[in-house]
PDB file of N, CA and C in Angstrom:
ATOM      1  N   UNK A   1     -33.924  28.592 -73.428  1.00  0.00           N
ATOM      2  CA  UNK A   1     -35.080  28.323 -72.602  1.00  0.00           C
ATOM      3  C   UNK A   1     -35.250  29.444 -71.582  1.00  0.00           C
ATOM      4  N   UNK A   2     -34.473  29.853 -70.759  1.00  0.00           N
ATOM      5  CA  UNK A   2     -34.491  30.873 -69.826  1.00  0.00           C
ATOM      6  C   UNK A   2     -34.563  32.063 -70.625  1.00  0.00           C
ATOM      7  N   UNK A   3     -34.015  32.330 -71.558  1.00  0.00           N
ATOM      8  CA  UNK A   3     -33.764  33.785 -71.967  1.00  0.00           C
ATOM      9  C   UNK A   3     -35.690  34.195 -72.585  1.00  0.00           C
ATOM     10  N   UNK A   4     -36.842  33.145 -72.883  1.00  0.00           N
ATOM     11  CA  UNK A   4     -37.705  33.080 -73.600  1.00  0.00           C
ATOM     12  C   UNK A   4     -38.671  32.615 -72.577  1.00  0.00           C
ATOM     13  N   UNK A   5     -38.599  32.681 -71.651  1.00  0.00           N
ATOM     14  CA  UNK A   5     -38.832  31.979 -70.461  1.00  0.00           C
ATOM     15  C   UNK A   5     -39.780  30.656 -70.470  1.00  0.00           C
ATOM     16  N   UNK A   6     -39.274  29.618 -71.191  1.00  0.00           N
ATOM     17  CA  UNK A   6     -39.885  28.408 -71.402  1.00  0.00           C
ATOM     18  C   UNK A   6     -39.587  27.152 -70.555  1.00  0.00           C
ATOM     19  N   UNK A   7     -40.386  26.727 -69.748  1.00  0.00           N
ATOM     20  CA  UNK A   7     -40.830  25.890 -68.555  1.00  0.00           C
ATOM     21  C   UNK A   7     -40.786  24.512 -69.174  1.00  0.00           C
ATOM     22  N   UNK A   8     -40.368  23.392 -68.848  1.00  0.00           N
ATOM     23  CA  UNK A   8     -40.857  22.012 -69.319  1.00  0.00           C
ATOM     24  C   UNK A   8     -41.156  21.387 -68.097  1.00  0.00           C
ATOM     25  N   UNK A   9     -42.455  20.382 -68.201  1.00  0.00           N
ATOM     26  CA  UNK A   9     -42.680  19.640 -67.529  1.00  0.00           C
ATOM     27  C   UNK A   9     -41.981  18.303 -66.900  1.00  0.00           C
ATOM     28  N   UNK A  10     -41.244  18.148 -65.904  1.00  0.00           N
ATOM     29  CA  UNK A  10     -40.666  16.586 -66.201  1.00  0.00           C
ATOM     30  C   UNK A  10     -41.500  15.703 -65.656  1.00  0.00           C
ATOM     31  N   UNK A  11     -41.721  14.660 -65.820  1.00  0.00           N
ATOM     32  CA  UNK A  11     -42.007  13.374 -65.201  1.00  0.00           C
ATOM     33  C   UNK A  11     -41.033  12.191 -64.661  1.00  0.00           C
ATOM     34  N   UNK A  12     -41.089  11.404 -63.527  1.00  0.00           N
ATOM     35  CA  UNK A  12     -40.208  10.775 -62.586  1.00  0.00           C
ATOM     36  C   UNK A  12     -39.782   9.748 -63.286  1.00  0.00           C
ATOM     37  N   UNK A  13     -40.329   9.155 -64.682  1.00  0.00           N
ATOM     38  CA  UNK A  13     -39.705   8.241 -65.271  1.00  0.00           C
ATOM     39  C   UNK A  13     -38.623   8.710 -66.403  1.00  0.00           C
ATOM     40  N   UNK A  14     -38.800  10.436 -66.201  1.00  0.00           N
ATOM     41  CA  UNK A  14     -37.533  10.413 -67.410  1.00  0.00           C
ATOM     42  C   UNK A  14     -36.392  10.377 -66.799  1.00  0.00           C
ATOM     43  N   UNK A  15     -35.027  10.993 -67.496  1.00  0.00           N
ATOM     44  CA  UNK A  15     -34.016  10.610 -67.442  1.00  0.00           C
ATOM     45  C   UNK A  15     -33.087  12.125 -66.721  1.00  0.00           C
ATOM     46  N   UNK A  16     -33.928  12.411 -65.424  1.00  0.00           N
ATOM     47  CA  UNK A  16     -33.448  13.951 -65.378  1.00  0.00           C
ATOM     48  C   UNK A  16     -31.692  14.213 -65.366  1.00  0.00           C
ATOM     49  N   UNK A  17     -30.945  13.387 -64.664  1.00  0.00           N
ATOM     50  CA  UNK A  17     -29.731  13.796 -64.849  1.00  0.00           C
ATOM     51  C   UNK A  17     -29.086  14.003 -66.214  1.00  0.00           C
ATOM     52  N   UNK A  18     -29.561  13.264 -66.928  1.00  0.00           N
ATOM     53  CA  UNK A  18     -29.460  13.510 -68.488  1.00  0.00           C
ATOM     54  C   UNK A  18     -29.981  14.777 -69.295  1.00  0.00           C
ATOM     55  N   UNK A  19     -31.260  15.304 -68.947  1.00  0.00           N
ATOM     56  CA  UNK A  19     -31.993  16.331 -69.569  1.00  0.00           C
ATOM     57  C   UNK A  19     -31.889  17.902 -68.843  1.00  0.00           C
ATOM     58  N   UNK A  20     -30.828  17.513 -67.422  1.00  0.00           N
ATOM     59  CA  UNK A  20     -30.496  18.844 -66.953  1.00  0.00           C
ATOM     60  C   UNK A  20     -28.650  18.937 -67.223  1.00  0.00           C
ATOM     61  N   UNK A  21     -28.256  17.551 -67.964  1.00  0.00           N
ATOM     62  CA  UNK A  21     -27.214  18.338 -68.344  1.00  0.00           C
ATOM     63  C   UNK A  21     -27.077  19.194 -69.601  1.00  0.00           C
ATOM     64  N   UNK A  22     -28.087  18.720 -70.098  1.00  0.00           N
ATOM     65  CA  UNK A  22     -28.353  19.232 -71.583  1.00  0.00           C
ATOM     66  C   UNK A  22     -28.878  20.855 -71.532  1.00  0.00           C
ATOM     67  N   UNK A  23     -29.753  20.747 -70.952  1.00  0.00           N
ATOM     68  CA  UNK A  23     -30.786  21.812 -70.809  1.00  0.00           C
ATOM     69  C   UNK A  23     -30.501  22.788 -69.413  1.00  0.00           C
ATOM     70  N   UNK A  24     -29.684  22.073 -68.613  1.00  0.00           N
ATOM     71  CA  UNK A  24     -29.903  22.675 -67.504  1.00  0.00           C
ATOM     72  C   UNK A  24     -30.973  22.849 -66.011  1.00  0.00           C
ATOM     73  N   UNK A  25     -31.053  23.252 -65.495  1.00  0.00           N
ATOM     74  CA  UNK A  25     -32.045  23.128 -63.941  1.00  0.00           C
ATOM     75  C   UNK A  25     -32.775  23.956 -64.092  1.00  0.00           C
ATOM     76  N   UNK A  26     -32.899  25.026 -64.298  1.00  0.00           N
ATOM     77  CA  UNK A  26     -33.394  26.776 -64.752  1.00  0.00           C
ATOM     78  C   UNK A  26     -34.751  26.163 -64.875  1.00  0.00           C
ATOM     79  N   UNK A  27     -34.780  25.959 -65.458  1.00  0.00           N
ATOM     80  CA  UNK A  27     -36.313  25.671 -66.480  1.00  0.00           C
ATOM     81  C   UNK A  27     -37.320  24.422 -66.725  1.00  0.00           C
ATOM     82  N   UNK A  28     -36.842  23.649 -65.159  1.00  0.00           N
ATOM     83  CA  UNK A  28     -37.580  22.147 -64.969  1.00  0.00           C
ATOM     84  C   UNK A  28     -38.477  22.560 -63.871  1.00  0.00           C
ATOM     85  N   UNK A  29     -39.735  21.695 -64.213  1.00  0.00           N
ATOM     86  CA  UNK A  29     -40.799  21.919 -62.843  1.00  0.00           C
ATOM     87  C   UNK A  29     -41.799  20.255 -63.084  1.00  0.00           C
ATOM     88  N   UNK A  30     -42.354  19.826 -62.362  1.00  0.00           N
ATOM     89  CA  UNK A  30     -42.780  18.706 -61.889  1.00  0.00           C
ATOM     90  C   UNK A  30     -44.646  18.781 -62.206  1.00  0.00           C
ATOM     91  N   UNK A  31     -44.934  18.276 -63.077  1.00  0.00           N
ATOM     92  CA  UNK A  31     -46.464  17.839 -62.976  1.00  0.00           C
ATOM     93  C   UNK A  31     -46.997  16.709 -62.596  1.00  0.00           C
ATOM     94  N   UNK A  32     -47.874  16.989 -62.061  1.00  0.00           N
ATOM     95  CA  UNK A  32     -48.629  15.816 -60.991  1.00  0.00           C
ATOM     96  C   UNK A  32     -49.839  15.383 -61.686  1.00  0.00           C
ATOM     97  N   UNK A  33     -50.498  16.081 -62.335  1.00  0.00           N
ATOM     98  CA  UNK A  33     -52.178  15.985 -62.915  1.00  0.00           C
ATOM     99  C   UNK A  33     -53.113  15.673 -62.391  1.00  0.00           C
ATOM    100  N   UNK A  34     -53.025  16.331 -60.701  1.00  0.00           N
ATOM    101  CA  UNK A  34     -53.997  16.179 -60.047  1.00  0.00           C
ATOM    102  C   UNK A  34     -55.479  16.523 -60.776  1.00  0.00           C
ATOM    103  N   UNK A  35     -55.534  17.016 -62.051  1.00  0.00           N
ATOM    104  CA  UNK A  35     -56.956  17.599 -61.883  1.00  0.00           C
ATOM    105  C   UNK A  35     -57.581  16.066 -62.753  1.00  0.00           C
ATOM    106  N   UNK A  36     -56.794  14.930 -63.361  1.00  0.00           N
ATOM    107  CA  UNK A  36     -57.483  14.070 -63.999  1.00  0.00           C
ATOM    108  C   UNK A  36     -56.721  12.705 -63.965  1.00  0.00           C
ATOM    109  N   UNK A  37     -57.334  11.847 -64.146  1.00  0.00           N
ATOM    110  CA  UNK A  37     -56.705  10.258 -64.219  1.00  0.00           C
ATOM    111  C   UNK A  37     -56.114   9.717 -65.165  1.00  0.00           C
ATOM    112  N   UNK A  38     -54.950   9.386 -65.829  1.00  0.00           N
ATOM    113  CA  UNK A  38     -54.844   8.611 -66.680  1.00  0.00           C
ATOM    114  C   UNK A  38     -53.508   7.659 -66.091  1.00  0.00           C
ATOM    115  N   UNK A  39     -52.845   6.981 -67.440  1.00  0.00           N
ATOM    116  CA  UNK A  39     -51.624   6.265 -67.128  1.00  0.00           C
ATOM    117  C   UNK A  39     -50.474   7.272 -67.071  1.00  0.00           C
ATOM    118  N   UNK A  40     -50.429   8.141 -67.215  1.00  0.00           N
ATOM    119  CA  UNK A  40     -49.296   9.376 -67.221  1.00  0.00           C
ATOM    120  C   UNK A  40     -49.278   9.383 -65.977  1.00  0.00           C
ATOM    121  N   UNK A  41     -50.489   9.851 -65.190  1.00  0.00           N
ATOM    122  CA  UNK A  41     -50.820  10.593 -64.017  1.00  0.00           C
ATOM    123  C   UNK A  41     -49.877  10.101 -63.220  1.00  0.00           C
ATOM    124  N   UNK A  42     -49.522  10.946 -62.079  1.00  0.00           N
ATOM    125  CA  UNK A  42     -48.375  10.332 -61.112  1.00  0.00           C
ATOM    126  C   UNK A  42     -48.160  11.230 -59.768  1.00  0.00           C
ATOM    127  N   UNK A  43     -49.582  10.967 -59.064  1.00  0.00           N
ATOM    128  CA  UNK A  43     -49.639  11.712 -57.912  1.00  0.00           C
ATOM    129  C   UNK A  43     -48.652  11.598 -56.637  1.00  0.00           C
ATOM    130  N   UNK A  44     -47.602  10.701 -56.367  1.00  0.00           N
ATOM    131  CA  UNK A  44     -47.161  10.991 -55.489  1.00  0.00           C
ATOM    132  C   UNK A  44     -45.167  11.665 -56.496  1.00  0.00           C
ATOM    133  N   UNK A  45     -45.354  12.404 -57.313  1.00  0.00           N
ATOM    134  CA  UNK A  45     -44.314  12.562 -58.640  1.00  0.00           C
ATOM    135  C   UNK A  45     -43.454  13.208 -57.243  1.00  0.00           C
ATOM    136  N   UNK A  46     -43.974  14.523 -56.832  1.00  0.00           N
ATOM    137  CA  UNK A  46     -43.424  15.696 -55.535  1.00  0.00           C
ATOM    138  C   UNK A  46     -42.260  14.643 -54.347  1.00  0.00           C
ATOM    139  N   UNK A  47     -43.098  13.199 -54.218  1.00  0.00           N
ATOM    140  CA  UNK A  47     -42.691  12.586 -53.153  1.00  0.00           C
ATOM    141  C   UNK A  47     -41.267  11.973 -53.014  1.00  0.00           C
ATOM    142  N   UNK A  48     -41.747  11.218 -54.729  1.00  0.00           N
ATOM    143  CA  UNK A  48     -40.687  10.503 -54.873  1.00  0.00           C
ATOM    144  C   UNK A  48     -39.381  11.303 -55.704  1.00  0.00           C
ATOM    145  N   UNK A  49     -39.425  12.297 -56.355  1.00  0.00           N
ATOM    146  CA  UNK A  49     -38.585  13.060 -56.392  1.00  0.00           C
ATOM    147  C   UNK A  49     -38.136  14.007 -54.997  1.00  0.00           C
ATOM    148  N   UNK A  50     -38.558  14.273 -54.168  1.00  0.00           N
ATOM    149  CA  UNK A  50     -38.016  14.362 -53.067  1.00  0.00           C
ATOM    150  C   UNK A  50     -37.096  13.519 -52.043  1.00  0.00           C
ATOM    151  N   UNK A  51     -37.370  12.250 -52.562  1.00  0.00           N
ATOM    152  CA  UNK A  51     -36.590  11.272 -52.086  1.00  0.00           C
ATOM    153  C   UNK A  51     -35.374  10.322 -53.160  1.00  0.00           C
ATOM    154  N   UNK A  52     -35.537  11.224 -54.161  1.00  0.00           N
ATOM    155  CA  UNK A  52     -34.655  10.965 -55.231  1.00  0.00           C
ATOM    156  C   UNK A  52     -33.224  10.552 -54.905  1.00  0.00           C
ATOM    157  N   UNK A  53     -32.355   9.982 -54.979  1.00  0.00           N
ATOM    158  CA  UNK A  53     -31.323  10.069 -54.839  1.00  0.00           C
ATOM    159  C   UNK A  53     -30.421  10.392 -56.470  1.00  0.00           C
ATOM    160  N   UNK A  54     -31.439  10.715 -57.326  1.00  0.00           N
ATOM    161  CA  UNK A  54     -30.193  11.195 -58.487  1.00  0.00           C
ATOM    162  C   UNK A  54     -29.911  12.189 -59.099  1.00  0.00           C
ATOM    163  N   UNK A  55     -30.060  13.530 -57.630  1.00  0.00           N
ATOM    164  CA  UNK A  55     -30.066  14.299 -58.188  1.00  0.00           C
ATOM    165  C   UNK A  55     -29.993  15.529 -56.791  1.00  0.00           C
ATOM    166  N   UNK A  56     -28.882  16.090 -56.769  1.00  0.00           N
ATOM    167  CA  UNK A  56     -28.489  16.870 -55.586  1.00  0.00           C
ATOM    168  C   UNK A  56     -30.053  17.547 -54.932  1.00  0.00           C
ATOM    169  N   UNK A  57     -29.538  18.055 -54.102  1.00  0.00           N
ATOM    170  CA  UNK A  57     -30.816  18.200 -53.173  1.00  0.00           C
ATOM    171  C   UNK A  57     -31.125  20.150 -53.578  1.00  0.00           C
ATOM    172  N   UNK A  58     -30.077  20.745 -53.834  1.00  0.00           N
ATOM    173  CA  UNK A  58     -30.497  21.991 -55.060  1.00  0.00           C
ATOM    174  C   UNK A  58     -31.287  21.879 -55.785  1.00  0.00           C
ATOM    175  N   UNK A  59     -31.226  20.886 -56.636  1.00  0.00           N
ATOM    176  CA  UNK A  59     -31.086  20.904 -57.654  1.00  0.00           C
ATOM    177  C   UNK A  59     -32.836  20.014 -57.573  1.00  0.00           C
ATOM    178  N   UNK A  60     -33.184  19.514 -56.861  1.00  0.00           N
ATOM    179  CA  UNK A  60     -34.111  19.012 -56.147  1.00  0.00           C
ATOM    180  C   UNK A  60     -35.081  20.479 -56.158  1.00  0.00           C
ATOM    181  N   UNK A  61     -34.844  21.004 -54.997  1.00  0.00           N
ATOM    182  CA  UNK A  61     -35.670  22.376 -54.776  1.00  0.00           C
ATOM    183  C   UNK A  61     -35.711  23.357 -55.529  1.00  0.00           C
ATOM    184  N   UNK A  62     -34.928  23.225 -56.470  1.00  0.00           N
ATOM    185  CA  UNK A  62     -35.417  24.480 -57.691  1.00  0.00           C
ATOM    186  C   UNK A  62     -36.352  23.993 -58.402  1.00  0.00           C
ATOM    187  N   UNK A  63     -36.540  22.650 -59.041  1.00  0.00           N
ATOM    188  CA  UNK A  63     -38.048  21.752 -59.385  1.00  0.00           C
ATOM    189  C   UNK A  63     -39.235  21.845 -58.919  1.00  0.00           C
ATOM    190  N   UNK A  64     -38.719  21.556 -57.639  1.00  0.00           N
ATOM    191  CA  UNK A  64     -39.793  21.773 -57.258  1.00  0.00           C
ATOM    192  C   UNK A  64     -40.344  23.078 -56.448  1.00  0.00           C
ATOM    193  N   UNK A  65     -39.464  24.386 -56.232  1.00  0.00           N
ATOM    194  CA  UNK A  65     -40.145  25.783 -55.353  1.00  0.00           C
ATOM    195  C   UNK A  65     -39.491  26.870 -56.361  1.00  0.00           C
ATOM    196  N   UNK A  66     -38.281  26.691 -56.674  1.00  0.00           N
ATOM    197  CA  UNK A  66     -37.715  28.088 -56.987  1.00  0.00           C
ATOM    198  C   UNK A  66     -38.532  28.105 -58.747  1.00  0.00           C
ATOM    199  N   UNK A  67     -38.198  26.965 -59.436  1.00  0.00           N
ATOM    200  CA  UNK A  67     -38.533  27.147 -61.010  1.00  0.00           C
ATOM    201  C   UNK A  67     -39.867  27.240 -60.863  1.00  0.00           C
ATOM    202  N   UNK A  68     -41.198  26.614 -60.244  1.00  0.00           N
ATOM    203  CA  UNK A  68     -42.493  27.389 -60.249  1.00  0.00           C
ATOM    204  C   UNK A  68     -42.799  28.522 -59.755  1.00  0.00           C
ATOM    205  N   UNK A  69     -41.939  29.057 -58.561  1.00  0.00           N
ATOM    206  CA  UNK A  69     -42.252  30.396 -58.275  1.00  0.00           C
ATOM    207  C   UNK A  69     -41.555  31.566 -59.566  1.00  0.00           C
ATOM    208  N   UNK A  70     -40.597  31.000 -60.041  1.00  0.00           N
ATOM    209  CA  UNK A  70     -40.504  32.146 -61.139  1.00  0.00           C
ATOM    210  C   UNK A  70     -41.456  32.029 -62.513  1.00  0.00           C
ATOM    211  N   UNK A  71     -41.894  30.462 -62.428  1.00  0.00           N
ATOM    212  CA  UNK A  71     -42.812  30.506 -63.971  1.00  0.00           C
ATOM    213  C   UNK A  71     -44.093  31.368 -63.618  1.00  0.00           C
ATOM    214  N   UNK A  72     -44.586  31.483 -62.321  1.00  0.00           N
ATOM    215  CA  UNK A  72     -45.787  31.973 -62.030  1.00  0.00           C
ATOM    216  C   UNK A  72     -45.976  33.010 -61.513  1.00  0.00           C
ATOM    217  N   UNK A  73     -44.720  33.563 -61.419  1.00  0.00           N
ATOM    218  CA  UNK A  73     -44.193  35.107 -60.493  1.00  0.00           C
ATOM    219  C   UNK A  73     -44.679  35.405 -59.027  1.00  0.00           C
ATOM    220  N   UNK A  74     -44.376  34.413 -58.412  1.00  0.00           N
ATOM    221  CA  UNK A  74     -44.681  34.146 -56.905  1.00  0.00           C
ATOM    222  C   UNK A  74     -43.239  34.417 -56.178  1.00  0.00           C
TER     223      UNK A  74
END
């Protein structure tokens, strides 16, 4: 994933401690879908993963600042 630089989206109902032991932290980032409505959609996703408790607080901020600033070269 990193070496190809491929990004996955997570959402707050999956199973992240599970899918970053597999995969790792590198390459997780958080969609919200602010631009449309459905049952996916999950606008406060940023919040409540910020208040996560299952999942170190690193490991937290690379989701959400460090892994989008490198997918987008910011």
């Amino acid at each position: 994933m990193k070496r190809f630089r491929i990004y996955v989206t997570c959402q707050m109902d999956d199973d992240l401690p599970y899918v970053i032991q597999h995969m790792g932290e590198d390459n997780l980032v958080i969609g919200t879908d602010y631009g449309h409505i459905d049952p996916s959609s999950d606008i406060d996703a940023i919040k409540q993963l910020r208040e996560s408790n299952d999942l170190p607080p690193r490991t937290i901020e690379k989701i959400l600042n460090d892994n989008p600033s490198a997918l987008y070269g910011i």
